[in-house]
Protein backbone atom coordinates (compact mmCIF):
# COMPACT_ATOMS: atom_id res chain seq x y z
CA UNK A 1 0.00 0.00 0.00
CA UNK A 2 1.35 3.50 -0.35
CA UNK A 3 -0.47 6.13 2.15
CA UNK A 4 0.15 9.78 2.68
CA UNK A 5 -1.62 13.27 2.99
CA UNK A 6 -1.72 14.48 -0.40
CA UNK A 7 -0.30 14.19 -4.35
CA UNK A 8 0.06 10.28 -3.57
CA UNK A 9 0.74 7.81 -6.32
CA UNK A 10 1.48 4.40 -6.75
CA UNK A 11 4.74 4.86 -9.04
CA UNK A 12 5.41 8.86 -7.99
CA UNK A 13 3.75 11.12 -5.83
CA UNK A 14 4.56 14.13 -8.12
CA UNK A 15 6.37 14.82 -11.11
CA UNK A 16 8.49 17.36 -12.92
CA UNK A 17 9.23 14.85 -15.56
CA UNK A 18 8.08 12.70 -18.11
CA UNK A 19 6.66 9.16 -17.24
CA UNK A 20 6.91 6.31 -20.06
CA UNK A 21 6.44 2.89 -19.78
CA UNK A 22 5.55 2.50 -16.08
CA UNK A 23 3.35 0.48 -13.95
CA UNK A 24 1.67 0.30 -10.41
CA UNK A 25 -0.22 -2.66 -8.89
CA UNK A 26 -0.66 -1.49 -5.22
CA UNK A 27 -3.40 0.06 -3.46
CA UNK A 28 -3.11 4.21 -3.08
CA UNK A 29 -4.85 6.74 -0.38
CA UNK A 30 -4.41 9.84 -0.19
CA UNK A 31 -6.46 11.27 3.24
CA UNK A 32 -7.11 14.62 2.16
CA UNK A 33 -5.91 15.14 -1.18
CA UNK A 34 -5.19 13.97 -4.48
CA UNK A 35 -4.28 10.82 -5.54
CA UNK A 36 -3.43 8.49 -8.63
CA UNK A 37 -3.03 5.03 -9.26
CA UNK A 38 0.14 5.87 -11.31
CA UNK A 39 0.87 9.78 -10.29
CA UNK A 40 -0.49 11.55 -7.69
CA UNK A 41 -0.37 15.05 -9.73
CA UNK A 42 1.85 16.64 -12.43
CA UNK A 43 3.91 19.37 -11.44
CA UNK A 44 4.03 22.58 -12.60
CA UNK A 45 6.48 23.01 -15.47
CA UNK A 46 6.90 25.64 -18.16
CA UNK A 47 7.68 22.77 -20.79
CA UNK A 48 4.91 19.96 -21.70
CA UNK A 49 4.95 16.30 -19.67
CA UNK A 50 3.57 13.53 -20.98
CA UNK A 51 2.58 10.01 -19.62
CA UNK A 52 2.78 7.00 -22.24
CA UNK A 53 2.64 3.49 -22.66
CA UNK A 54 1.86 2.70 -18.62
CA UNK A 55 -0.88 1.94 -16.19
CA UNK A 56 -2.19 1.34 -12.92
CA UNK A 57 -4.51 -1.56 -11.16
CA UNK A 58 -4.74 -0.74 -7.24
CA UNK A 59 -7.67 0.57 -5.16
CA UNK A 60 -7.55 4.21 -5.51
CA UNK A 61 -8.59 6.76 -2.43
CA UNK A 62 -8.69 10.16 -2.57
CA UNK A 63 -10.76 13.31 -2.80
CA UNK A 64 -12.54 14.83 -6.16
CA UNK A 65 -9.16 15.47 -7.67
CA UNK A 66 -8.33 11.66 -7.50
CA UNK A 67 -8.06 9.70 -10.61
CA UNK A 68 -7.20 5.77 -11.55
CA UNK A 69 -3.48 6.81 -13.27
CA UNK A 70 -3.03 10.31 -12.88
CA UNK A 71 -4.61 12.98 -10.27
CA UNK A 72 -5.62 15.91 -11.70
CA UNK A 73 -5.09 18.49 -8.96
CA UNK A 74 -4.84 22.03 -9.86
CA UNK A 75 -1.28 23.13 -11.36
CA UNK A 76 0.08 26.41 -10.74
CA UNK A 77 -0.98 29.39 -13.24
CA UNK A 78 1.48 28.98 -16.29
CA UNK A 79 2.37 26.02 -16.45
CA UNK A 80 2.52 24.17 -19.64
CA UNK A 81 0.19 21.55 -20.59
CA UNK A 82 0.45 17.77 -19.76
CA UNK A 83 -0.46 14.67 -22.47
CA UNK A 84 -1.45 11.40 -21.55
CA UNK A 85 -1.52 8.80 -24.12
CA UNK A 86 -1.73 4.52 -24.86
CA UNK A 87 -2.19 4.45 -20.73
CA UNK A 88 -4.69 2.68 -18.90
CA UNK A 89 -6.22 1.99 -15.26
CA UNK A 90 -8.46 -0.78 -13.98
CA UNK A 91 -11.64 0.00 -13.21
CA UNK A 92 -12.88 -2.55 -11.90
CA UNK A 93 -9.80 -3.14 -9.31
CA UNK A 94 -8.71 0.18 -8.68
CA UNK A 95 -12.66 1.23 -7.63
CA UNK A 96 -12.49 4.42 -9.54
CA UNK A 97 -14.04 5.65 -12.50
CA UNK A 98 -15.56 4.31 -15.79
CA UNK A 99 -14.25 2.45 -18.70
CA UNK A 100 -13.57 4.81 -21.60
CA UNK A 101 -11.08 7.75 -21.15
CA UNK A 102 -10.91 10.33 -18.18
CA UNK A 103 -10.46 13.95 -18.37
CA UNK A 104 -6.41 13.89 -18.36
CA UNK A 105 -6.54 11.14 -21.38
CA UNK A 106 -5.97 8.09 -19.44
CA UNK A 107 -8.31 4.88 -20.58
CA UNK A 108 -10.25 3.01 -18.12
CA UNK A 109 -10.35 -0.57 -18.37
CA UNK A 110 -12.38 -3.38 -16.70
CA UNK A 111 -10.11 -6.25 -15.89
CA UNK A 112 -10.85 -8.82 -18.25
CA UNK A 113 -10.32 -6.16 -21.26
CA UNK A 114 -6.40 -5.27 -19.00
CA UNK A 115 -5.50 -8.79 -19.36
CA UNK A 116 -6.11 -9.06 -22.87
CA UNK A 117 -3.15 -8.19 -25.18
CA UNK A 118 -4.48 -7.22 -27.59
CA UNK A 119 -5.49 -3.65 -25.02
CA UNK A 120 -1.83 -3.14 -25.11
CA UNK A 121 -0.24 -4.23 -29.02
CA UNK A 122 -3.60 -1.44 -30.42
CA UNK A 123 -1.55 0.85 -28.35
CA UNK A 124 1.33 0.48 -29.83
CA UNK A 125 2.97 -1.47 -26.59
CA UNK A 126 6.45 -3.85 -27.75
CA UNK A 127 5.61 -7.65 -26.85
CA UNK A 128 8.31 -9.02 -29.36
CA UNK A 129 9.73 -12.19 -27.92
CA UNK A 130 12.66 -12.00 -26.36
CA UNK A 131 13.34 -7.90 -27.38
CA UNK A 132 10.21 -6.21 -26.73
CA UNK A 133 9.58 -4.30 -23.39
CA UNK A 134 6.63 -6.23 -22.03
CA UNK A 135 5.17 -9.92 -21.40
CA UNK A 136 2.09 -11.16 -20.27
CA UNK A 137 -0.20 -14.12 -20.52
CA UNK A 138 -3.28 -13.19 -22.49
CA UNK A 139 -6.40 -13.80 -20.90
CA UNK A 140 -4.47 -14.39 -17.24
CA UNK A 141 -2.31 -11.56 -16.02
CA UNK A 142 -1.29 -7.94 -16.45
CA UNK A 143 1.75 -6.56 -18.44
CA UNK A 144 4.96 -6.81 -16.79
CA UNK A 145 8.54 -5.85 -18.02
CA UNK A 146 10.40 -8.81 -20.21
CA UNK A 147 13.75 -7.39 -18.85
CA UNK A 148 12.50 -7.68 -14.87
CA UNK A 149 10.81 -10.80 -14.98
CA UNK A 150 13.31 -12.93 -13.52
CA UNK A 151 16.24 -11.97 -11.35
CA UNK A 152 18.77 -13.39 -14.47
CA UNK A 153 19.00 -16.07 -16.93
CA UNK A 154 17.92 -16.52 -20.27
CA UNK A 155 15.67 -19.96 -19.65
CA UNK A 156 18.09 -22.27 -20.87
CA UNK A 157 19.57 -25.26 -19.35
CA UNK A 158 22.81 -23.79 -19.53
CA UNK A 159 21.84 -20.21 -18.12
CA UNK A 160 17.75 -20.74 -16.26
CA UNK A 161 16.05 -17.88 -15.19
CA UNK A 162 16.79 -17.28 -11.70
CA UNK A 163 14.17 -17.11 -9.12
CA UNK A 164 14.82 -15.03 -5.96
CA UNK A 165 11.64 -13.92 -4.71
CA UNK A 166 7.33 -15.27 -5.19
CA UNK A 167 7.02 -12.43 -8.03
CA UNK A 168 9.76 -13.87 -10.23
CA UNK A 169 7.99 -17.64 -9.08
CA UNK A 170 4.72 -16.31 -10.14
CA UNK A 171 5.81 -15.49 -13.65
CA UNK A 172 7.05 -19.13 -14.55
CA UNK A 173 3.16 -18.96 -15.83
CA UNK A 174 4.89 -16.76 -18.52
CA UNK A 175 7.13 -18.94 -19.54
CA UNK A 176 5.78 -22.52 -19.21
CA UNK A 177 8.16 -23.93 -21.28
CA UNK A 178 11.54 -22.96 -19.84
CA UNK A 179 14.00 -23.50 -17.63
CA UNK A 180 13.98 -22.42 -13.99
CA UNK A 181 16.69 -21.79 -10.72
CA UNK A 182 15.48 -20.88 -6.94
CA UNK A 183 18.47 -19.00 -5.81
CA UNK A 184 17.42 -18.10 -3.00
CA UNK A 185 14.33 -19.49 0.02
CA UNK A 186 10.94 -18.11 -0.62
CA UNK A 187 8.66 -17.16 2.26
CA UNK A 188 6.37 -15.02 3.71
CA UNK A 189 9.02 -12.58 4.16
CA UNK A 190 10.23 -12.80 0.56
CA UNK A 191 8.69 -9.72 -2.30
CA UNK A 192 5.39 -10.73 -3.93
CA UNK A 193 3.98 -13.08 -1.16
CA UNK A 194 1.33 -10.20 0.12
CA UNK A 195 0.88 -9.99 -3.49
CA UNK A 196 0.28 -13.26 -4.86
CA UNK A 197 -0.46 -15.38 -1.22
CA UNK A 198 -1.54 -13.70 1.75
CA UNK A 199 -1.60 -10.07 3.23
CA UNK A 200 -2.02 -10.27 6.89
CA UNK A 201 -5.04 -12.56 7.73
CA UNK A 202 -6.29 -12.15 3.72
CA UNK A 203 -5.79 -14.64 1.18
CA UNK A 204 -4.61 -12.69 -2.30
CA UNK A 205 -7.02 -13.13 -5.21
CA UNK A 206 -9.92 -12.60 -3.94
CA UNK A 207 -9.48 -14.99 -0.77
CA UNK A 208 -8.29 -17.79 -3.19
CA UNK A 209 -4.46 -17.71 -2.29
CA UNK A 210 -1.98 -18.35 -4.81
CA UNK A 211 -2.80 -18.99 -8.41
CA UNK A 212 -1.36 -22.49 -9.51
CA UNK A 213 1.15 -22.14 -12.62
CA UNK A 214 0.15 -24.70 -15.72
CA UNK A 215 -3.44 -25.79 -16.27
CA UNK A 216 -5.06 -27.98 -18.85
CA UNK A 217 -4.07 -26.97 -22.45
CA UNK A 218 -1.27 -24.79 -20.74
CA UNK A 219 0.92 -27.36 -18.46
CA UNK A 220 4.01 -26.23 -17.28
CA UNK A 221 6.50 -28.02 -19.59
CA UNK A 222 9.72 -26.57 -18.19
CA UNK A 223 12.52 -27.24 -16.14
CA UNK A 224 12.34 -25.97 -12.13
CA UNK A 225 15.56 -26.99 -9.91
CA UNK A 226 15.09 -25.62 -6.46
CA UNK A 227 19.16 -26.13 -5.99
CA UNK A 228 18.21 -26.76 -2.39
CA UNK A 229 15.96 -23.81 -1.90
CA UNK A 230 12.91 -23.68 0.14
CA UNK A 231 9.35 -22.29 -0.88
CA UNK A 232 7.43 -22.37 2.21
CA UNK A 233 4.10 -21.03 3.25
CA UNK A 234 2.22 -21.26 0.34
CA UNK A 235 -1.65 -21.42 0.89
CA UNK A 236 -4.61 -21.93 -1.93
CA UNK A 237 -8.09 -21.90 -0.83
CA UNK A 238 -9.73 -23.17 -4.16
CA UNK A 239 -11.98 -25.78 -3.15
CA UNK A 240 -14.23 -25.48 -6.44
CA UNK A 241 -11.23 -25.67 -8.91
CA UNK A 242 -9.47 -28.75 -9.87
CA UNK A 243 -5.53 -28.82 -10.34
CA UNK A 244 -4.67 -27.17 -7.55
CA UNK A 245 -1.29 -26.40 -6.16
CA UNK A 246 1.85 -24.57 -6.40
CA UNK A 247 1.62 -26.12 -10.10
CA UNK A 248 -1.61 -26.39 -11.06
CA UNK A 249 -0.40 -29.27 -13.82
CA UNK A 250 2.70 -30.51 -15.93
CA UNK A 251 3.13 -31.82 -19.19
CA UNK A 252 5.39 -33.83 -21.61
CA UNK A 253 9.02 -33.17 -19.89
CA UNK A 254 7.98 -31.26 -17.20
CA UNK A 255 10.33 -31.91 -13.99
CA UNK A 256 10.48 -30.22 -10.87
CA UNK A 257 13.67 -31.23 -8.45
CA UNK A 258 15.60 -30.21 -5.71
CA UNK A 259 13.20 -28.56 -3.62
CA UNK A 260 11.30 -27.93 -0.85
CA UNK A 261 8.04 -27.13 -0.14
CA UNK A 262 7.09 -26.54 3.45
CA UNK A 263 4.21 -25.34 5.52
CA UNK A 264 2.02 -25.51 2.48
CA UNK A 265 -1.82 -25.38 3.18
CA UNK A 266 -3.56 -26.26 0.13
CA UNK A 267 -7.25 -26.55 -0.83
CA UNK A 268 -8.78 -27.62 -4.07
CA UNK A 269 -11.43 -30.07 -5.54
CA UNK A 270 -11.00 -33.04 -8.38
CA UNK A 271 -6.82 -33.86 -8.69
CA UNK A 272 -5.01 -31.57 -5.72
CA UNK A 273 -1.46 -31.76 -4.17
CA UNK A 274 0.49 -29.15 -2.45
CA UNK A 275 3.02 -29.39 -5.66
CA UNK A 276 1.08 -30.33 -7.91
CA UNK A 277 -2.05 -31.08 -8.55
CA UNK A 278 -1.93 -33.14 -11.93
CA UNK A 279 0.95 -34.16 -13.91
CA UNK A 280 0.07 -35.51 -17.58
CA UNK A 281 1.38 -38.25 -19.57
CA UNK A 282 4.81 -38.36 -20.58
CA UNK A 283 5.72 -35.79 -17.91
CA UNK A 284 9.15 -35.86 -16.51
CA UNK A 285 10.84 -36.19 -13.47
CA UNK A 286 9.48 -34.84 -9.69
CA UNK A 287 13.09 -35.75 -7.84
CA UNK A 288 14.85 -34.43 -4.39
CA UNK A 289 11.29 -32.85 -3.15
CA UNK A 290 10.31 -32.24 0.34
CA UNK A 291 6.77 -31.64 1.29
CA UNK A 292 5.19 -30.91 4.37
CA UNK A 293 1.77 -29.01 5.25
CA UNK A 294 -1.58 -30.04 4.13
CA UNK A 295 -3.42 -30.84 1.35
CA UNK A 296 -7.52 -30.81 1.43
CA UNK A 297 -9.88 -31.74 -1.17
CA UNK A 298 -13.62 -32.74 -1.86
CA UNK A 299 -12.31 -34.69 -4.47
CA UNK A 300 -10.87 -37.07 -6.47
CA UNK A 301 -7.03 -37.73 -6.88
CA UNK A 302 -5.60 -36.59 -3.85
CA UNK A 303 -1.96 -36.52 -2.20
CA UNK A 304 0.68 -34.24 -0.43
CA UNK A 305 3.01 -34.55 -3.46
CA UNK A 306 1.09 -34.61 -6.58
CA UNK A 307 -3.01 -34.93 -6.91
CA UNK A 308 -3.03 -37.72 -9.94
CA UNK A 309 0.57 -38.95 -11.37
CA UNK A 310 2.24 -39.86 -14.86
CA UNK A 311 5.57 -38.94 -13.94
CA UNK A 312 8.41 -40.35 -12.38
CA UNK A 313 9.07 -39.97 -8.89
CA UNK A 314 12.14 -40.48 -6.95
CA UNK A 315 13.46 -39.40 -3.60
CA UNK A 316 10.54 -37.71 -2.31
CA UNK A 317 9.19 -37.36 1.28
CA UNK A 318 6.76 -35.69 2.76
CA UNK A 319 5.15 -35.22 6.22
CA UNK A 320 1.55 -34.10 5.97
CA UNK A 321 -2.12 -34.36 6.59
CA UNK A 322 -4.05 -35.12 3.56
CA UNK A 323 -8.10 -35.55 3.31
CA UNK A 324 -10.08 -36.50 0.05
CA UNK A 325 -13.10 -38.65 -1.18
CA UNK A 326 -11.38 -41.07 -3.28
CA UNK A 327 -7.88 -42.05 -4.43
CA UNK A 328 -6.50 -40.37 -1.50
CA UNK A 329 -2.44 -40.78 -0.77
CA UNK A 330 -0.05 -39.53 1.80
CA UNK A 331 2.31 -39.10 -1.28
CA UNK A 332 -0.02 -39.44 -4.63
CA UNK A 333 -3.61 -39.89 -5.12
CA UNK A 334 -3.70 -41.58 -8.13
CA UNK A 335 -0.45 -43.17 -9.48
CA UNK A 336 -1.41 -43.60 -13.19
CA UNK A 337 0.49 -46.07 -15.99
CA UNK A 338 3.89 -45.37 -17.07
CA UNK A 339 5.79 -44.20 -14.35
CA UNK A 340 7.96 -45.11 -11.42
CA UNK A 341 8.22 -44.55 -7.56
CA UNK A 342 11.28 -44.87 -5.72
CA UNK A 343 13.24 -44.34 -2.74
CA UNK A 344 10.39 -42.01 -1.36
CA UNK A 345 8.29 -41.80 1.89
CA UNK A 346 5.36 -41.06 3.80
CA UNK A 347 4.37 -39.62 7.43
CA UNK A 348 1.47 -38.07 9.17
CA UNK A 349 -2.12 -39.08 8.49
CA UNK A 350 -4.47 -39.85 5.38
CA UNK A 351 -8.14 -39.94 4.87
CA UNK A 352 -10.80 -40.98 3.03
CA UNK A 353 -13.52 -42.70 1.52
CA UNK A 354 -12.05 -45.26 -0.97
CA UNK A 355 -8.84 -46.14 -2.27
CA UNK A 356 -6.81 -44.34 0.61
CA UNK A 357 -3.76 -45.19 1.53
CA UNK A 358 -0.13 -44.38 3.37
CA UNK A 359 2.03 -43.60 0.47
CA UNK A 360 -0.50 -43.60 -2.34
CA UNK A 361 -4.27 -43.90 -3.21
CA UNK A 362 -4.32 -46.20 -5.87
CA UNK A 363 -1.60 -47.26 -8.44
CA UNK A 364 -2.52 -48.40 -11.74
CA UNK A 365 -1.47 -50.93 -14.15
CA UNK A 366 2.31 -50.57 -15.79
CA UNK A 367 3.63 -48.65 -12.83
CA UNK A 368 6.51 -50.03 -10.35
CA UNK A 369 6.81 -48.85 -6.77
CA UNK A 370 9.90 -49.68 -5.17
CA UNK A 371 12.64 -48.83 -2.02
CA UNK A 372 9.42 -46.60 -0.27
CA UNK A 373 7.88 -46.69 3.13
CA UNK A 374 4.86 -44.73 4.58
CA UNK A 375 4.56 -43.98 8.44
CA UNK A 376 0.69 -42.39 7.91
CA UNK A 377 -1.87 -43.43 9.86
CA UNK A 378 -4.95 -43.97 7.56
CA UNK A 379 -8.68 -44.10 7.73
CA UNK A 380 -11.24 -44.75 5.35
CA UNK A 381 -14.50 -46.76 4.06
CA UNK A 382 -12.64 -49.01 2.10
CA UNK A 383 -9.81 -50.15 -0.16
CA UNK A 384 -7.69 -49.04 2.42
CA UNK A 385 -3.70 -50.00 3.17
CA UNK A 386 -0.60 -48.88 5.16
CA UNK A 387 0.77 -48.28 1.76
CA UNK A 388 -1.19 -48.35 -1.18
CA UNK A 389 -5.56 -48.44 -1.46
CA UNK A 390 -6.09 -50.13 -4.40
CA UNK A 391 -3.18 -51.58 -6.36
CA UNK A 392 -2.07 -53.01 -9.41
CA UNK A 393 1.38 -52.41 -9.58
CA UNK A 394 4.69 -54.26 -8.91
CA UNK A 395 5.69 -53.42 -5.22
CA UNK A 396 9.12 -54.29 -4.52
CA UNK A 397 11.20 -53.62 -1.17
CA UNK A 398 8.33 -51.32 0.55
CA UNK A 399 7.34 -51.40 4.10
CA UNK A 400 4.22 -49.43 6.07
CA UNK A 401 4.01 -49.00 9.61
CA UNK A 402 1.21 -46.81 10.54
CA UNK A 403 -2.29 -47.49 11.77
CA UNK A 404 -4.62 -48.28 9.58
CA UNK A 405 -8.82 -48.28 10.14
CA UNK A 406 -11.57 -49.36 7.62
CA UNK A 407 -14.82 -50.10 7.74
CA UNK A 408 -14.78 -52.64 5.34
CA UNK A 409 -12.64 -55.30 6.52
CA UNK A 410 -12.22 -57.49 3.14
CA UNK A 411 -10.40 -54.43 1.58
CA UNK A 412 -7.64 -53.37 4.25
CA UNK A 413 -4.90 -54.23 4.98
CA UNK A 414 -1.75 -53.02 6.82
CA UNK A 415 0.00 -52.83 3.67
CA UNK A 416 -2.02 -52.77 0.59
CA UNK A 417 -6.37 -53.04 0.79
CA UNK A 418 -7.26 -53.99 -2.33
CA UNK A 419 -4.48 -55.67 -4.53
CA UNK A 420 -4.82 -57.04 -8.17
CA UNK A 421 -7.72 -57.55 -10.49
CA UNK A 422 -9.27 -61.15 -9.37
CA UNK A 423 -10.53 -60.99 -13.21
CA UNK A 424 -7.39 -60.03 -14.94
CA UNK A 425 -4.04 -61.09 -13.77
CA UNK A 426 -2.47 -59.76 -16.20
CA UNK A 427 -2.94 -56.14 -15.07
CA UNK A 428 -0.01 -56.25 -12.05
CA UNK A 429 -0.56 -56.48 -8.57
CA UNK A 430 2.87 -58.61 -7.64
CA UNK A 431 4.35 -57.13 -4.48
CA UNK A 432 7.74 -59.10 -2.87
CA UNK A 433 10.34 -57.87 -0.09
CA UNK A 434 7.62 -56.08 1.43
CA UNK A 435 5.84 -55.88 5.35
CA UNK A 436 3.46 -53.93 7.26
CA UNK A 437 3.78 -53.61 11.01
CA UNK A 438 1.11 -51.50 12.58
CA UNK A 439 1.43 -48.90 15.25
């Protein structure tokens, strides 16, 4: 927020020069005088200003002087004339005005219209790959500057873009195809989390936390090492919106490794984990992750790591508390064909209706799970296990040793509650080298 007296603005309070290709996203009061969501006033000047090519999207307070991008309090006798031109505010976010264009030239907006592109390229705003001045995601997110994106990199293996603070992690959803570096932890102390997680006691977004990076028909298909870095104290509160998490879902070579997320508290509905809440067929690796927080969901596909699974998963662990309906796992709901899980653990508790269990919900046909362990403690109705729900996988050198409760007694079991297809044995289910020993 920026707060004062009078002549307040979200990029400059007052201005004896001109303003081009600027841009204010923060909420501006001014108590008793003018303000702007861009400039709180334009000085005085014998020689013309001008304001281009910029805009503004925060609340706006102020007296009758007050405008969305530029306040238009009175300028001394004499002074030259001021031009404001290709600039917009938001009118539905920054409370002020009307959409068409304002006494001082600026444009108002409503939000949908600031998120499309094509507001900006009419204006004659630079979105050239790679050399223009601006990016954004059309349809999702307002204009930012290509060149301040990311703290460095190009998004290549050989140089990612770096990642040093939750504004440069939010625009990976810029980018879904590229390469990524934490280089430094992220947390509620880090820039952008009042932004794009929580101010205070209020969710950002409209109470709906963080916005999850990669959807269906746009999956993150990048590269994102943590190098060791922590994110921690990310919350979502989406309980109507499937793929939910930090990534919302991943596609063909996706990979996330070396990181950890901690603290998360994470809400969504059908396919929701605190990393991520779907990963798509012929996704890549999730390796090195650490998880812990809470994952909770009326829905389908549920698990601290990942919501529903085609990728590869090695070496992560995670200590959480994750509820669901159905195909509910400590680690992955549902653990679909083609993919691996190694060397990776369990702890805390899991629950459920059906196919719940320790380390994952159910695990489908063409899958291996091997070296992995769960310590939950799991309740549900039934197809319930230490380990796995429902299984048909090969389960090699795996052990559970929580407590496990179902209702239905001919589908639980201290290490797997419903295993094979009685119909088919062709579709897996062979587990060796494996116990359960209960709390």
């Amino acid at each position: 927020q920026v707060t004062g007296l009078d002549l307040v603005g979200g990029l400059v309070g007052e201005t004896y020069r001109n303003v081009s290709r600027g841009y204010a996203q923060t909420q501006v009061t001014a108590s008793n005088g003018s303000a702007g969501g861009l400039i709180g006033k334009m000085g005085g000047t014998i020689t013309a200003l001008s304001v281009s090519q910029s805009y503004a999207t925060g609340l706006v307070s102020g007296n009758s002087d007050s405008r969305g991008l530029v306040g238009n309090a009175t300028r001394p006798s004499g002074s030259a004339s001021f031009t404001v031109t290709d600039s917009f505010w938001d009118v539905d976010a920054s409370g002020f005005g009307s959409v068409g264009t304002d006494d001082v030239g600026a444009i108002g907006k409503t939000t949908s219209d600031m998120k499309t592109q094509t507001t900006f390229t009419n204006a004659g705003w630079d979105f050239t790959a790679n050399t223009g001045d601006w990016l954004m995601v059309d349809t999702a997110t307002y204009p930012i500057f290509q060149a301040l994106a990311f703290a460095g990199g190009e998004g290549t293996s050989a140089s990612p873009y770096q990642i040093a603070h939750w504004e440069h992690l939010n625009n990976i959803r810029i980018k879904l195809d590229s390469h990524f570096v934490v280089s430094q932890d992220l947390g509620p102390f880090s820039a952008g989390y009042t932004t794009h997680v929580k101010n205070g006691a209020t969710l950002a977004n409209g109470g709906l936390g963080w916005q999850p990076i990669g959807k269906n028909g746009a999956e993150f298909t990048g590269v994102l090492d943590g190098a060791g870095h922590s994110v921690s104290d990310l919350e979502i509160a989406r309980s109507a919106e499937p793929e939910v998490g930090l990534f919302g879902a991943m596609g063909k070579n996706g990979s996330i490794q070396n990181l950890e997320l901690l603290n998360a508290s994470v809400e969504g509905s059908l396919y929701t984990g605190a990393l991520v809440g779907r990963t798509k067929l012929e996704a890549g690796v999730l390796s090195n992750i650490k998880v812990t927080g809470q994952v909770t969901s009326s829905g389908a596909g549920v698990g601290c790591l990942v919501g529903a699974s085609h990728s590869s998963i090695t070496d992560a662990h995670v200590v959480c508390t994750v509820v669901g309906d159905t195909e509910v796992g400590g680690l992955v709901g549902d653990n679909d064909s083609d993919s691996l899980i190694e060397r990776s653990s369990s702890a805390g508790s899991v629950s459920g209706t059906s196919s719940v269990g320790g380390l994952l919900g159910s695990s489908w046909r063409f899958t291996s799970i091997e070296e992995s362990f769960s310590h939950s403690d799991v309740t549900a109705n039934s197809k319930v296990g230490g380990l796995i729900g429902e299984n048909f996988s090969s389960v090699v050198n795996t052990y559970a040793i929580g407590t496990v409760t179902g209702t239905d007694g001919a589908t639980t079991g201290g290490l797997i509650g419903s295993n094979g297809d009685p119909s088919n044995t062709a579709v897996g289910g062979d587990v060796s080298n494996s116990y359960a020993a209960g709390a």
